[in-house]
Protein backbone atom coordinates (compact mmCIF):
# COMPACT_ATOMS: atom_id res chain seq x y z
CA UNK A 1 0.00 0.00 0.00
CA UNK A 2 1.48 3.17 -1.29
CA UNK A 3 1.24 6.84 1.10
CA UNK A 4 -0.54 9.43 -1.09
CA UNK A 5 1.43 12.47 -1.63
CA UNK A 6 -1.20 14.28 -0.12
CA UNK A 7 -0.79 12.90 3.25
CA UNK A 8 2.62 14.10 3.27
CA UNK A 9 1.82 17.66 2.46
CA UNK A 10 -0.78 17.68 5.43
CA UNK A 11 2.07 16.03 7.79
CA UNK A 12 4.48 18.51 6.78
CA UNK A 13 2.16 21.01 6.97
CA UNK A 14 0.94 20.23 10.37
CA UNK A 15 4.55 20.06 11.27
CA UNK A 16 4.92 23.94 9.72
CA UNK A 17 1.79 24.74 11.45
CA UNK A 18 3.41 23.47 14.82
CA UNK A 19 6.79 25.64 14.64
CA UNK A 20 5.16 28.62 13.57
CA UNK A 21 2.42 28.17 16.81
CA UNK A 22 5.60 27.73 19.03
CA UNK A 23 7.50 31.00 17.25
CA UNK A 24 4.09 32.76 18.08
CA UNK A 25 4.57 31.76 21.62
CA UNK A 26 8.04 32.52 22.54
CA UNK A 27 7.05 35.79 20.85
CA UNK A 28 4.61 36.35 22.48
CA UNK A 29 6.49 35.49 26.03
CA UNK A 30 9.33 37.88 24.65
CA UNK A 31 6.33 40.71 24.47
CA UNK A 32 5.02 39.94 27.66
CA UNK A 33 8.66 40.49 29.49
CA UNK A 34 9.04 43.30 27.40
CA UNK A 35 5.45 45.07 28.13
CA UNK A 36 6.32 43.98 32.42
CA UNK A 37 9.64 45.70 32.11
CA UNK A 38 8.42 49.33 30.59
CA UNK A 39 5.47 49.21 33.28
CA UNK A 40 8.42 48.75 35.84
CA UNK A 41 10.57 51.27 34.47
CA UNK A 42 7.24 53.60 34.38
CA UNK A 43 6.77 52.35 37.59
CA UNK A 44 9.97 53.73 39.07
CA UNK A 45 10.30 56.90 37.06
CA UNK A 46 6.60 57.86 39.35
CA UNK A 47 7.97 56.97 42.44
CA UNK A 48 11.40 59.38 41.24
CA UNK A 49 8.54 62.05 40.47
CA UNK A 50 7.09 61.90 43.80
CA UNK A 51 10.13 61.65 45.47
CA UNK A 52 11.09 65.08 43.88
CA UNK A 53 7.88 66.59 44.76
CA UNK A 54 8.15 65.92 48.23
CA UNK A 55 11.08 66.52 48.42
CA UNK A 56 10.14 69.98 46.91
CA UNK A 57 7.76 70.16 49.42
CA UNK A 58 10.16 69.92 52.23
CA UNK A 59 11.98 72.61 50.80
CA UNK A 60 9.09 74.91 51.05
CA UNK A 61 8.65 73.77 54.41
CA UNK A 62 11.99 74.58 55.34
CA UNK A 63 11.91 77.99 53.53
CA UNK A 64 8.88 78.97 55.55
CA UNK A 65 10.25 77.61 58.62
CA UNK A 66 13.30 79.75 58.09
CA UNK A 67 11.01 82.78 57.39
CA UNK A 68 9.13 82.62 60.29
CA UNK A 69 12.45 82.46 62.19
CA UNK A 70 13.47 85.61 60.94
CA UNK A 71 10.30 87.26 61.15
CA UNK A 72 10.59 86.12 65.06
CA UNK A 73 14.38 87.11 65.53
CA UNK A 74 13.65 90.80 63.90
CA UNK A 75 10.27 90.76 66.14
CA UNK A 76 12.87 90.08 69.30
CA UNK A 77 15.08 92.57 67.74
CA UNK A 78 12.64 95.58 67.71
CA UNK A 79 11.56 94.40 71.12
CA UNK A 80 15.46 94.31 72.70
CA UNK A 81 15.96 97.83 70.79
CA UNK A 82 12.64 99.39 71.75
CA UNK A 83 13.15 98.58 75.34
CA UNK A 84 16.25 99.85 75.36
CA UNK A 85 14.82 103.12 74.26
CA UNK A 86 12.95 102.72 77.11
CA UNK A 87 15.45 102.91 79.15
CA UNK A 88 17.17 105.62 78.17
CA UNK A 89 14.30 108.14 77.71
């Protein structure tokens, strides 16, 4: 009994049919890593944003902080000088 030749088309075929499935997955695996590592690296460029905005904000912080310090030290200032005017009127 002789093998038609059409039996070994749809063998080889199949066989095609089977590589190119497997290319399709390892491509799509490779797409997969690919897609987790930009959310990661988007990821950590947010967390560098908000580290820069707070630590932005503790600038400001400090800055008013500082401000209010002077605004106290002149406040003492004015007091020291206008009770020593005090004194000597």
């Amino acid at each position: 009994m002789k093998t038609s030749p059409s039996v070994y088309l749809n063998v080889t075929s199949c066989i095609v049919n089977a590589i190119a499935y497997i290319v399709n997955a390892i491509a799509c695996i490779v797409n997969a890593i690919a897609y987790i590592v930009n959310a990661m690296a988007c990821i950590v460029n947010v967390m560098a944003y908000i580290v820069n905005v707070m630590a932005y904000i503790v600038n400001v912080m400090a800055c008013i902080v500082n401000a209010m310090a002077c605004i106290v030290k002149s406040r003492q200032t004015s007091a020291v000088l206008y009770w020593c005017m005090e004194l000597t009127h």
